[in-house]
C-alpha atoms as a PDB file:
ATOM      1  CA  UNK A   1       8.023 -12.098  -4.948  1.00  0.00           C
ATOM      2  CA  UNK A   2       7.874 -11.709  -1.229  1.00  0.00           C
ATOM      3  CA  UNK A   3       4.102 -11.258  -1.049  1.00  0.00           C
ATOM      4  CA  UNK A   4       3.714 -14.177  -2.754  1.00  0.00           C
ATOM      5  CA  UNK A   5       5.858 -16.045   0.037  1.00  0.00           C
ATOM      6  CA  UNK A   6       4.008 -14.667   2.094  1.00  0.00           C
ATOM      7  CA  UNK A   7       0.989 -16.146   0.733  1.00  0.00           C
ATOM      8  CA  UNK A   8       2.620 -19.747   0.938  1.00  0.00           C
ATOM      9  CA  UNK A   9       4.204 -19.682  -2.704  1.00  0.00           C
ATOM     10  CA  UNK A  10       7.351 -21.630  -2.524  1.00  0.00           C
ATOM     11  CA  UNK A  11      10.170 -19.666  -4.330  1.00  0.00           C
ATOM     12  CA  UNK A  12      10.949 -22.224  -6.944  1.00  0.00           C
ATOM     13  CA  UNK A  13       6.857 -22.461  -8.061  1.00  0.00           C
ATOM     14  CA  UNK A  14       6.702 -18.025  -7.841  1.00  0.00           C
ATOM     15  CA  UNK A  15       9.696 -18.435 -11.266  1.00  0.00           C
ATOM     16  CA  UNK A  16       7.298 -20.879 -12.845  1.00  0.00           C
ATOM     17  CA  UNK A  17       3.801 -18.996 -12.232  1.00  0.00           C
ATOM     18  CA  UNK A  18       2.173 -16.525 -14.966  1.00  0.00           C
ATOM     19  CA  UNK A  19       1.876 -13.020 -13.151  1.00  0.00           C
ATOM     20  CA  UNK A  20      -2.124 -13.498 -13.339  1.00  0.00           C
ATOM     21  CA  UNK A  21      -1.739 -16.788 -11.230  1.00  0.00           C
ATOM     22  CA  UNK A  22       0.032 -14.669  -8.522  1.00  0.00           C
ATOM     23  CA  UNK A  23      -2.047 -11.841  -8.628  1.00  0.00           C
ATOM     24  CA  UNK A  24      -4.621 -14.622  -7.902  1.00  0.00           C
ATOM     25  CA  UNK A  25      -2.733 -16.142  -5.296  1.00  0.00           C
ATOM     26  CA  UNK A  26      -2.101 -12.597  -3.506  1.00  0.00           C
ATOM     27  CA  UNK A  27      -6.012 -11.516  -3.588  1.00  0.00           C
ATOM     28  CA  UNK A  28      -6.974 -15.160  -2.284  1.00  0.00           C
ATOM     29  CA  UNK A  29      -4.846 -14.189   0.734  1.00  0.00           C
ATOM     30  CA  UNK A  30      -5.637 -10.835   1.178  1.00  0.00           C
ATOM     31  CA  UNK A  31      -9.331 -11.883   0.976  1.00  0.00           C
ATOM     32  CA  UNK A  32      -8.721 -14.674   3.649  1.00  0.00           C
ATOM     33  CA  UNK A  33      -6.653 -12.222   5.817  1.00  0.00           C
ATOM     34  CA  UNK A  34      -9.053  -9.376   5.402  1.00  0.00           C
ATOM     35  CA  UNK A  35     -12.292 -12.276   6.335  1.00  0.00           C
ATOM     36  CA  UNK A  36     -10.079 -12.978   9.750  1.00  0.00           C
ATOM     37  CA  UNK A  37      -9.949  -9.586  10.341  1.00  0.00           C
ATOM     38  CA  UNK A  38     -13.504  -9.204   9.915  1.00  0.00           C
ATOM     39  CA  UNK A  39     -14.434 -11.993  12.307  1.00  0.00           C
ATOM     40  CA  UNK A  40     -12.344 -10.469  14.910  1.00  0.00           C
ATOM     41  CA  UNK A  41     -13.969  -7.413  14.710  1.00  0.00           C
ATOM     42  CA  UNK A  42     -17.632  -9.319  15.008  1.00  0.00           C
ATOM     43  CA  UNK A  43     -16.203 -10.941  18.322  1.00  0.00           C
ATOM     44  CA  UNK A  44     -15.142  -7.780  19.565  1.00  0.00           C
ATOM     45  CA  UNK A  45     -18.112  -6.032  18.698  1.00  0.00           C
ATOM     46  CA  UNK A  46     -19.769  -8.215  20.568  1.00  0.00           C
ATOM     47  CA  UNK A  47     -18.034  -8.188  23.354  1.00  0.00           C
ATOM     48  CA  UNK A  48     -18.422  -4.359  23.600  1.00  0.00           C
ATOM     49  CA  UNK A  49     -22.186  -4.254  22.768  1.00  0.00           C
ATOM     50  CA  UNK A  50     -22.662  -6.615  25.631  1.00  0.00           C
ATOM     51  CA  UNK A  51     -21.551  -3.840  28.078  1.00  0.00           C
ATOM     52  CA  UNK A  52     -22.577  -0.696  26.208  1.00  0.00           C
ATOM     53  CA  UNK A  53     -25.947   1.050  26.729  1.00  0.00           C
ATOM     54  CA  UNK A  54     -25.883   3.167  23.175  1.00  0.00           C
ATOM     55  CA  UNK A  55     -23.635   1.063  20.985  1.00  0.00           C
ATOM     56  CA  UNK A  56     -22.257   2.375  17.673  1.00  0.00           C
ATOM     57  CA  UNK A  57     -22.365   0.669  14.005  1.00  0.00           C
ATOM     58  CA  UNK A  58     -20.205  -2.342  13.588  1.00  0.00           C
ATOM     59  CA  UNK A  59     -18.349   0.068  10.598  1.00  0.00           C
ATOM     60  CA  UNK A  60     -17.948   2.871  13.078  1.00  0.00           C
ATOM     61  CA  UNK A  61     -16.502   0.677  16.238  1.00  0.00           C
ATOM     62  CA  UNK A  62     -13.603  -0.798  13.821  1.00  0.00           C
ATOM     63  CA  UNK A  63     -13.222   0.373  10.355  1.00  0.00           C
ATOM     64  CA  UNK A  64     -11.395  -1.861   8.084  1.00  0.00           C
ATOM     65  CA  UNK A  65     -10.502  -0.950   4.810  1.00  0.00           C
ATOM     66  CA  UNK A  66     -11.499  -3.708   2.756  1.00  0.00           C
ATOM     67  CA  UNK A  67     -15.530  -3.027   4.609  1.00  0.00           C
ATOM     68  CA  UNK A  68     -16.849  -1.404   0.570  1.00  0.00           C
ATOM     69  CA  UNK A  69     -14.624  -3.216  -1.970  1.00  0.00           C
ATOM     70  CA  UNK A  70     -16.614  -6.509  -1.680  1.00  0.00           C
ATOM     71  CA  UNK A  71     -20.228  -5.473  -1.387  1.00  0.00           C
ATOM     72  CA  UNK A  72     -20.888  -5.435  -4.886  1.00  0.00           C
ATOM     73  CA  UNK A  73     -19.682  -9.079  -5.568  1.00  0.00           C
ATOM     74  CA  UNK A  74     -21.599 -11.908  -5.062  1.00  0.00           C
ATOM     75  CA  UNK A  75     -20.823 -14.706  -2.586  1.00  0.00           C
ATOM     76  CA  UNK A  76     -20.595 -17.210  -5.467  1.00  0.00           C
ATOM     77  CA  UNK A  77     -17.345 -15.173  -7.314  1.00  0.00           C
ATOM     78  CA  UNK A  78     -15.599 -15.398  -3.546  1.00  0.00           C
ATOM     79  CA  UNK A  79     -16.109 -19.414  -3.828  1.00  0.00           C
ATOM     80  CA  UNK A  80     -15.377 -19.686  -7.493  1.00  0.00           C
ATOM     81  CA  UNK A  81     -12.177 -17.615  -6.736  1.00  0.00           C
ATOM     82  CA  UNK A  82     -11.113 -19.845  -3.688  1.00  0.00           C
ATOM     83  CA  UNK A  83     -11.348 -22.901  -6.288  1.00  0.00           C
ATOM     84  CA  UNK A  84      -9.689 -21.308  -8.976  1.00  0.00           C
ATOM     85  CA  UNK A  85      -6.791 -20.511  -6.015  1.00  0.00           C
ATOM     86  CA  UNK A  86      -6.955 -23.969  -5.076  1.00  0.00           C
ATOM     87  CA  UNK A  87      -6.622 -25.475  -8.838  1.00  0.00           C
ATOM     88  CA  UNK A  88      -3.760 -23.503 -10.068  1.00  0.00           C
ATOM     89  CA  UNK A  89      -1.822 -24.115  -6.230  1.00  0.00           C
ATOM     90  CA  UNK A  90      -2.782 -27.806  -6.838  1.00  0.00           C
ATOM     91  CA  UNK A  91      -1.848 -27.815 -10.742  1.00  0.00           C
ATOM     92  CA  UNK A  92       1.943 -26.418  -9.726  1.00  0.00           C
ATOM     93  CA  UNK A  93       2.603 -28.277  -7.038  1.00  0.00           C
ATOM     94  CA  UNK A  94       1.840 -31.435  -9.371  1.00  0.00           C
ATOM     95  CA  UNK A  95       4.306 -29.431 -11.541  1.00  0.00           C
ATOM     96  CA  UNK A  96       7.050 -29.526  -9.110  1.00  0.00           C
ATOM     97  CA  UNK A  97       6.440 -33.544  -8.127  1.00  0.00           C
ATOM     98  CA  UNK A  98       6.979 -34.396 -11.975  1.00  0.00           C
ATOM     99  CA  UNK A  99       9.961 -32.128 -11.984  1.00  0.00           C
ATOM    100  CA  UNK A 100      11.685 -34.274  -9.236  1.00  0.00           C
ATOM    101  CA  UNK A 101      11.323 -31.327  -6.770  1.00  0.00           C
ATOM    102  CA  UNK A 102       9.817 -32.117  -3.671  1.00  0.00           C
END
């Protein structure tokens, strides 16, 4: 439950949620976390190649975990799986306004 506060899931919609929806909700925001971390690295990278004579790889100057667990999957899943992130957030919160909770 706290990962999913952490992802912005109020703590009366985590008791109403299917555990697939949250395991959605938890990789959208490790994927978004993980993409900021990436375009950190790019900036820094860049920073450093500007004042290097021999740089290294972009993978070698800052590893991140996450760098081989997406490469097989195509950009269009990532989008597909922002929507479907987006629809089931939208679907509870309309949920909760029905409910009287606000």
């Amino acid at each position: 439950m706290v990962r999913a506060v952490q992802c912005g899931v109020h703590v009366r919609e985590f008791w109403d949620l299917t555990w697939k929806e949250v395991m959605v909700v938890i990789k959208g925001y490790e994927k978004r976390m993980t993409d900021k971390l990436k375009s950190t690295r790019l900036i820094c990278y860049m920073t450093y190649c500007a004042n290097t004579q021999n740089p290294v790889s972009l993978n070698s100057f800052m590893p991140i975990p996450d760098d081989y667990v997406y490469e097989d999957i195509e950009d269009d899943d990532d989008e597909m799986s922002a929507e479907m992130v987006k629809m089931l957030i939208d679907n509870q919160r309309k949920r909760y306004n029905q409910m009287g909770y606000a």
